[in-house]
N, C-alpha and C. Protein backbone atom coordinates (compact mmCIF):
# COMPACT_ATOMS: atom_id res chain seq x y z
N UNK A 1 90.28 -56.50 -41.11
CA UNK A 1 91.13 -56.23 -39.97
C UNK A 1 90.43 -55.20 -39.09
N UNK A 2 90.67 -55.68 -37.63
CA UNK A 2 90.20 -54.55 -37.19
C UNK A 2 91.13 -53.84 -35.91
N UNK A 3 91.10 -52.50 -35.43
CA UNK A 3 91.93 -52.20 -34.46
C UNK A 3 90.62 -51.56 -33.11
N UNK A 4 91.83 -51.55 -32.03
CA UNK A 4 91.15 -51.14 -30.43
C UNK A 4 91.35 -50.02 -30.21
N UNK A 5 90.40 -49.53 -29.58
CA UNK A 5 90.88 -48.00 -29.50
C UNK A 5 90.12 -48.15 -28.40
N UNK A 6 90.34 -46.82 -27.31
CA UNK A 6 89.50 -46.65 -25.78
C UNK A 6 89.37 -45.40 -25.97
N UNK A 7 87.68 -45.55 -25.11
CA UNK A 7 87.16 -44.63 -25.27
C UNK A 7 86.61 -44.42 -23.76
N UNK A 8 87.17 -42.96 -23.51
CA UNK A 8 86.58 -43.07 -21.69
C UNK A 8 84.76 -41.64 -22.11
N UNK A 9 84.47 -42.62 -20.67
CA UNK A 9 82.72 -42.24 -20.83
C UNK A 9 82.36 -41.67 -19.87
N UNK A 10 81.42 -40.47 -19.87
CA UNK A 10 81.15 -40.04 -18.24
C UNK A 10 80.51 -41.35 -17.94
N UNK A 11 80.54 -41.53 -16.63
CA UNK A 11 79.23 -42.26 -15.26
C UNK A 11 78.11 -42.57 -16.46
N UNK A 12 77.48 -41.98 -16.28
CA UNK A 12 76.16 -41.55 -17.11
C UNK A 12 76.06 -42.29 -17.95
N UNK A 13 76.99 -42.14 -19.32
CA UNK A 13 76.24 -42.53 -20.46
C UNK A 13 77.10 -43.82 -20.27
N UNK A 14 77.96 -44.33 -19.35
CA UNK A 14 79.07 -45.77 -19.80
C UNK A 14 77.51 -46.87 -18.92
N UNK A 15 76.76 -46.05 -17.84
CA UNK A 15 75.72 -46.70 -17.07
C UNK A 15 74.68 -47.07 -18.47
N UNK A 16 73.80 -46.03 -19.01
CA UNK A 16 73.15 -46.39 -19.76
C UNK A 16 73.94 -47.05 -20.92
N UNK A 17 74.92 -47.13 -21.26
CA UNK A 17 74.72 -48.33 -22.32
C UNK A 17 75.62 -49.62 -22.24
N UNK A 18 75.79 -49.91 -20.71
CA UNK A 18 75.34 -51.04 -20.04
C UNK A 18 73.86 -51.67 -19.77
N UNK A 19 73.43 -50.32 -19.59
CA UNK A 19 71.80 -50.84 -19.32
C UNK A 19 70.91 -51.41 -20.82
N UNK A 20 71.70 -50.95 -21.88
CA UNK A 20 70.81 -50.81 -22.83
C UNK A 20 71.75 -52.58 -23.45
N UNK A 21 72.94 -52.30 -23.55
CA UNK A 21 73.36 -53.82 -23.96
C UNK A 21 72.81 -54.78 -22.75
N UNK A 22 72.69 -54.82 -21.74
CA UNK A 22 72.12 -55.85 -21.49
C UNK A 22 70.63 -56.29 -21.28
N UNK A 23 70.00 -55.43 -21.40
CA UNK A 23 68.48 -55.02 -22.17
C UNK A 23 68.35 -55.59 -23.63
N UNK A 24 69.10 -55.49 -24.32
CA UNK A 24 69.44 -55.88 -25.77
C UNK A 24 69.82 -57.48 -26.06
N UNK A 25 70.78 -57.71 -25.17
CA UNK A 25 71.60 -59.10 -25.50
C UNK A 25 72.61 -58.53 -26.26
N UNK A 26 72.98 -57.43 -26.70
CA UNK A 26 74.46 -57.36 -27.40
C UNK A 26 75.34 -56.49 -26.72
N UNK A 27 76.30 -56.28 -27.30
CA UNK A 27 77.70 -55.93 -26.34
C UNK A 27 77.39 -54.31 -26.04
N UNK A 28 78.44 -53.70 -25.30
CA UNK A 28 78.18 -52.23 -25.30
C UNK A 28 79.14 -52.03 -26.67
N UNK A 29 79.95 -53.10 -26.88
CA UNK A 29 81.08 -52.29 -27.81
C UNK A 29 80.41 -52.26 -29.48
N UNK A 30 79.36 -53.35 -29.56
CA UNK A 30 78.59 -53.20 -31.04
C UNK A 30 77.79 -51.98 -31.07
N UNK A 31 77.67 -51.69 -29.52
CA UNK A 31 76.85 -49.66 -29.91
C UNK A 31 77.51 -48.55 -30.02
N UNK A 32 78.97 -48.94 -29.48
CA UNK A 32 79.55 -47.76 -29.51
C UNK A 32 80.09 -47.87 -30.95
N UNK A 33 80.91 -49.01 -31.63
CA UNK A 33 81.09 -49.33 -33.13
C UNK A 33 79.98 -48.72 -33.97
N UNK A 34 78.69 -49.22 -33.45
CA UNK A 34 77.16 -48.87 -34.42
C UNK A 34 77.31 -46.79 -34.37
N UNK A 35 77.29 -46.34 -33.37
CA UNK A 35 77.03 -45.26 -32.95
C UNK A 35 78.44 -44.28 -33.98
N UNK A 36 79.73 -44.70 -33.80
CA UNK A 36 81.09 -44.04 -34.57
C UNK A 36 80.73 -44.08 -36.05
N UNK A 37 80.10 -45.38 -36.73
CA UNK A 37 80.05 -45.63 -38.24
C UNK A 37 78.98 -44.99 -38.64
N UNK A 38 77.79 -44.61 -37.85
CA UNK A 38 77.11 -44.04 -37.82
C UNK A 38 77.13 -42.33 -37.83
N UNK A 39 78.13 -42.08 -36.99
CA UNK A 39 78.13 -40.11 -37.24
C UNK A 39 79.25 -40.12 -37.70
N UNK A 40 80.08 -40.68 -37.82
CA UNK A 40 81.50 -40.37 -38.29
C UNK A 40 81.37 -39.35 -40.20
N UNK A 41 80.62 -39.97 -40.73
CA UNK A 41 80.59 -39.11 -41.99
C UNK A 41 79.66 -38.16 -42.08
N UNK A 42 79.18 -37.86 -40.78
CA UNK A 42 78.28 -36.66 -40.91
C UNK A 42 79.75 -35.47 -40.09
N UNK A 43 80.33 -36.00 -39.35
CA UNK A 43 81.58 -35.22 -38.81
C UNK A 43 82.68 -34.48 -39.92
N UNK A 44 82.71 -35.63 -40.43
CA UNK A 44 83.96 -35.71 -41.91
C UNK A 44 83.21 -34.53 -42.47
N UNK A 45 81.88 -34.20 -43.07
CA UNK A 45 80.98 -33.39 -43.63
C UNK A 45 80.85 -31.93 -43.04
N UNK A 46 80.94 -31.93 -41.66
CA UNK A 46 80.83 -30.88 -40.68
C UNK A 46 82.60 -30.18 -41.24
N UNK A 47 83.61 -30.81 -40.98
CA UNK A 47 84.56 -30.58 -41.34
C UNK A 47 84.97 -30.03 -42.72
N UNK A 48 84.77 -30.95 -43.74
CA UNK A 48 84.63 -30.42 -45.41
C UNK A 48 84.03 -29.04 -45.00
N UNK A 49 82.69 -28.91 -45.14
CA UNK A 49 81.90 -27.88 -44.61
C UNK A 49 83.13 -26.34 -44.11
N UNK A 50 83.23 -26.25 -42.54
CA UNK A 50 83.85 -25.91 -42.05
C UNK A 50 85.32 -25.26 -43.01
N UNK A 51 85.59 -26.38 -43.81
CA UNK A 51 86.93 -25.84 -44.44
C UNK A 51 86.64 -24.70 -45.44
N UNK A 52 85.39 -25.22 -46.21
CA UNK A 52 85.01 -24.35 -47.18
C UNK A 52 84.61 -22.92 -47.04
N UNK A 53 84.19 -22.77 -45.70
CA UNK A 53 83.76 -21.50 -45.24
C UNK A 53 84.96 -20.62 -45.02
N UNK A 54 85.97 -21.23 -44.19
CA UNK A 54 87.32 -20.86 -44.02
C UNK A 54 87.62 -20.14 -44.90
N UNK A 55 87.57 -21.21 -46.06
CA UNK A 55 88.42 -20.07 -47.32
C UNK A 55 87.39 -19.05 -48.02
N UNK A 56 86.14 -19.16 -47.61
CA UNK A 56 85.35 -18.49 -48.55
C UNK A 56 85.92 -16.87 -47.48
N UNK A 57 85.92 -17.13 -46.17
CA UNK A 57 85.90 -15.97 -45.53
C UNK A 57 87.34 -15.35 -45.51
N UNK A 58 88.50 -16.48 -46.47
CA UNK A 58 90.17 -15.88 -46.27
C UNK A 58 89.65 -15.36 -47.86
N UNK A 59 88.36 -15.24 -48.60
CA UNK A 59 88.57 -14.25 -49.88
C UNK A 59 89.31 -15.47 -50.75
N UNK A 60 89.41 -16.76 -50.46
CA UNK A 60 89.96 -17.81 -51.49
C UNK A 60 88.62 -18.82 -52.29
N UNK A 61 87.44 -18.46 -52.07
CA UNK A 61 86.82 -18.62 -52.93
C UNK A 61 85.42 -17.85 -52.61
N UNK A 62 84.47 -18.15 -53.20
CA UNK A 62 83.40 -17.49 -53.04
C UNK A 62 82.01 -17.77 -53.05
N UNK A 63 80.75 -17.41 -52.97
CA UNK A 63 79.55 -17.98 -52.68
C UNK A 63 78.76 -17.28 -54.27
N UNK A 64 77.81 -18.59 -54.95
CA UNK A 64 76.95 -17.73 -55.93
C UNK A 64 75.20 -17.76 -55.44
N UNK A 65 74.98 -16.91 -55.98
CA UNK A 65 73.40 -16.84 -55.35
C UNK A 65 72.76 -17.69 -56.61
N UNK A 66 71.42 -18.27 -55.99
CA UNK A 66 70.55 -18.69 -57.26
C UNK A 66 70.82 -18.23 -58.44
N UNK A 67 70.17 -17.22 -58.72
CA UNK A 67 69.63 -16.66 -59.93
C UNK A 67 71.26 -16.53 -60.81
N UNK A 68 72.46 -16.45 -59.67
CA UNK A 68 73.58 -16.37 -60.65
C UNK A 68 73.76 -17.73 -60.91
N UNK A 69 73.99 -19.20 -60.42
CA UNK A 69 73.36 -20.71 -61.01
C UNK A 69 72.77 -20.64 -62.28
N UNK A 70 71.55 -19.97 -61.92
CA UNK A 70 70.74 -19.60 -62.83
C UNK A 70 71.42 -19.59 -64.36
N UNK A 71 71.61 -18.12 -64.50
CA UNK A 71 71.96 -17.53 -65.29
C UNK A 71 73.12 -18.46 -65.88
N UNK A 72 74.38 -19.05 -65.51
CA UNK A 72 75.46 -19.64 -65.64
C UNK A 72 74.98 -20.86 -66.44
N UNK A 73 74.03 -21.57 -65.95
CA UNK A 73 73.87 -22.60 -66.46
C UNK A 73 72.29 -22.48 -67.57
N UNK A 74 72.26 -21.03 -67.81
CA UNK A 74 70.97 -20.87 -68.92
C UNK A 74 69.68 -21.84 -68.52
N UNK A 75 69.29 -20.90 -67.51
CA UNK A 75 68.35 -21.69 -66.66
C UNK A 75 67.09 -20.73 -66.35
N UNK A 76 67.50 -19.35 -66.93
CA UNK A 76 66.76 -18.46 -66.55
C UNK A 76 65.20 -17.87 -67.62
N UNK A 77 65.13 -18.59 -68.20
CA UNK A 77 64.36 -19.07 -69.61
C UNK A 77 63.02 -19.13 -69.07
């Protein structure tokens, strides 16, 4: 299944990738699809990311250095 969604574009980039789908032979909408599936889980990641820092800096969790890895997992041998 799939759903529609709109997406408004400056001038600019809605020109170039007209220019580039019809340079190509494929649609603009298989680049903009290619382009979302493409960063979307580096975003999701930015976010995870982002959350974790949050709490590290609300004092709800915390950061270990190497050598404490290290040590934890008897690595220091």
């Amino acid at each position: 299944m799939s759903r529609q969604t709109a997406v408004l574009l400056p001038d600019e980039v809605f020109d170039r990738l007209q220019a580039l789908a019809a340079r190509t032979g494929r649609t603009p909408e298989s680049f903009v699809r290619e382009a979302v599936e493409e960063h979307l889980e580096d975003l999701e990641d930015i976010h995870l990311a982002e959350q974790a820092l949050d709490r590290r800096n609300r004092g709800e969790s915390r950061s270990y250095s190497l050598d404490e890895v290290g040590r934890e997992l008897g690595l220091d041998d």
